[in-house]
Protein backbone atom coordinates (compact mmCIF):
# COMPACT_ATOMS: atom_id res chain seq x y z
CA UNK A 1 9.48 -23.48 -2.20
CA UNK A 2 7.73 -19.91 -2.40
CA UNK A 3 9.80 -17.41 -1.12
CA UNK A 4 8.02 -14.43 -1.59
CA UNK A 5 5.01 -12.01 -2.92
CA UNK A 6 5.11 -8.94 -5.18
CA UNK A 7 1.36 -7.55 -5.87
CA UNK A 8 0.77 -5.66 -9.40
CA UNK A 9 -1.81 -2.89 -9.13
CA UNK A 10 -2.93 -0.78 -12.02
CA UNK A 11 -1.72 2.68 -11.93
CA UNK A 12 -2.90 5.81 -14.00
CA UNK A 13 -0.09 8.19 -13.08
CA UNK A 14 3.51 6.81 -12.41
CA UNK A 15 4.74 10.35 -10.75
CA UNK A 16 1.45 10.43 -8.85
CA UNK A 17 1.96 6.53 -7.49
CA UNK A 18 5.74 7.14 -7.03
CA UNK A 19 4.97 10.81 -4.86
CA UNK A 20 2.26 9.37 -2.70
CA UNK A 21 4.12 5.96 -2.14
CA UNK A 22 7.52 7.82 -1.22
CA UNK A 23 6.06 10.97 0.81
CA UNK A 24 2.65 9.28 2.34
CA UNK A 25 3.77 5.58 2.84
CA UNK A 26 7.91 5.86 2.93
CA UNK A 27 8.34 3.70 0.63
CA UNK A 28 11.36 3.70 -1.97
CA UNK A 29 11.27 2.84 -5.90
CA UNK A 30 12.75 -0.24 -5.99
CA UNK A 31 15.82 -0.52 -8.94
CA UNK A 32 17.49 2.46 -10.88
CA UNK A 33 15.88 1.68 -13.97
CA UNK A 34 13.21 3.48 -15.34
CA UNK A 35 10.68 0.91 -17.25
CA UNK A 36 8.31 2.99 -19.45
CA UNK A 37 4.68 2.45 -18.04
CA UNK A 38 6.13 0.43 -14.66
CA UNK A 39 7.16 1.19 -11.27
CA UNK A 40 8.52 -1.51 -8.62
CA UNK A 41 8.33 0.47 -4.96
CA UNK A 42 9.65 -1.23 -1.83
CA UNK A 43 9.65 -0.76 2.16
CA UNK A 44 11.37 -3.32 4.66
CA UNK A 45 10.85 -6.59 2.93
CA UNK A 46 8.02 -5.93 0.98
CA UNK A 47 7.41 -4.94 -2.93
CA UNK A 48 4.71 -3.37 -4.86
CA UNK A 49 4.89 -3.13 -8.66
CA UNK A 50 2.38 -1.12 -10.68
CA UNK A 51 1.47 -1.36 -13.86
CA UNK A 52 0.06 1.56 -16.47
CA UNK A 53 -3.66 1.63 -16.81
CA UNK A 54 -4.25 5.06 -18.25
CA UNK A 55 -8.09 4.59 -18.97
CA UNK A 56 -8.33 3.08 -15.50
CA UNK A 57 -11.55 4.25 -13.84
CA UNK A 58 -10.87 4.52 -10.31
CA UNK A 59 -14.27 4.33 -8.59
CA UNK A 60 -13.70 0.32 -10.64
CA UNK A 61 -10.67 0.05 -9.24
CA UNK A 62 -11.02 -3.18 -7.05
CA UNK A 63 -7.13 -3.90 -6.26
CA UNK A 64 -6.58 -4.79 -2.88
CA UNK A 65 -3.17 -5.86 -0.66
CA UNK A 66 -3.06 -6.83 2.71
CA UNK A 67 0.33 -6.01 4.18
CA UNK A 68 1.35 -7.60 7.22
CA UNK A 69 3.56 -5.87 9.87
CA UNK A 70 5.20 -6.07 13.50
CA UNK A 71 4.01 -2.78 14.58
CA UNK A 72 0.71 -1.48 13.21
CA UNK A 73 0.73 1.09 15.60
CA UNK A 74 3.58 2.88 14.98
CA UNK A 75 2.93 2.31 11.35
CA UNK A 76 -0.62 4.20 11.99
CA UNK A 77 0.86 7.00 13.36
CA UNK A 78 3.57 7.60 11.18
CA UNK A 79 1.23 7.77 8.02
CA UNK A 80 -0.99 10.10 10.34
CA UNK A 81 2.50 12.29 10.88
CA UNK A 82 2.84 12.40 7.06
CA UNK A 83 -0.91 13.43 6.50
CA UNK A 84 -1.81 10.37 5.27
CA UNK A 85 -5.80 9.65 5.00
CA UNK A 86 -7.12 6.86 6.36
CA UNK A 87 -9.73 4.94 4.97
CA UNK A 88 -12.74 6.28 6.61
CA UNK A 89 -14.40 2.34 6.36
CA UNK A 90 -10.94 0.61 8.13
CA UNK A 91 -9.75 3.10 10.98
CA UNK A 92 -6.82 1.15 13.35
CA UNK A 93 -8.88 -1.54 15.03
CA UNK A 94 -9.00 -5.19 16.33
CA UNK A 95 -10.85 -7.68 14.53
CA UNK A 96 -13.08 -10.63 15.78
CA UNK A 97 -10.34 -12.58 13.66
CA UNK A 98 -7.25 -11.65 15.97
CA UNK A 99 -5.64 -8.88 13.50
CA UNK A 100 -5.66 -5.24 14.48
CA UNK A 101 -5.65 -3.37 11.39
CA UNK A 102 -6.25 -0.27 9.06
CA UNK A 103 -6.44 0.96 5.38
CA UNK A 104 -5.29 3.61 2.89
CA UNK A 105 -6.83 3.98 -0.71
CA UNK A 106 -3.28 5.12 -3.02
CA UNK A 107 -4.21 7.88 -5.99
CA UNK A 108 -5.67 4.77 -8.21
CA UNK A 109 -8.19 3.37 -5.18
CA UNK A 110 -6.02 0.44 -4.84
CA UNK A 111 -6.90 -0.49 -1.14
CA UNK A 112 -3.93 -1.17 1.06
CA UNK A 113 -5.13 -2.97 4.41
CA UNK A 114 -2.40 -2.89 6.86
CA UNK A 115 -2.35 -5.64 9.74
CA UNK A 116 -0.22 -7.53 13.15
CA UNK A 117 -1.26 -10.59 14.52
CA UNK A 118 -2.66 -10.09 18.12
CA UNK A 119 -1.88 -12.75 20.36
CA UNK A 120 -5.05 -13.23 22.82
């Protein structure tokens, strides 16, 4: 019966979230309306909203997403083409649990793990 998944991460900066999700990530905003204090972004099948959380301290920021894809690899390197920092903790990697994965911290330290299933 569940069809789908849309994470809500705090945000302190809507045109901050919005630039580094379109230019670093290539994502899209999702929608062509402009909800005061809420974004919706989107890429392939997936959706991230955000929510406004002004006093957010970002060093307490614990939100977290782990994106699944076909290709991690050409995913890595195209956020490395578009300057993209990679977590220095989850560089592109297999792990003893069959994924190979990395992560990117947005503007708000939301932790975005990216990962494909690696059939042994």
């Amino acid at each position: 019966m569940l069809t789908a998944i849309n994470p809500k991460l705090p945000m302190r900066d809507k045109n901050i979230t919005r630039e580094f999700y379109i230019h670093k990530l290539g994502f899209s905003e999702f929608g062509s309306a402009d909800y005061d204090g809420y974004l919706m972004m989107e890429k392939d099948q997936i959706q991230i909203h955000f929510f406004e959380f002004k006093k957010l301290d970002p060093k307490e920021n614990y939100g977290q997403v782990y994106i699944r894809t076909d290709n991690v690899d050409q995913l890595h390197q195209y956020l490395l083409d578009h300057k993209t920092s990679i977590h220095p903790n989850g560089p592109l990697e297999t792990k003893p649990w069959g994924q190979k994965e990395f992560s990117v911290l947005d503007p708000d330290n939301n932790l975005l793990t990216f990962g494909e299933t690696i059939l042994e």
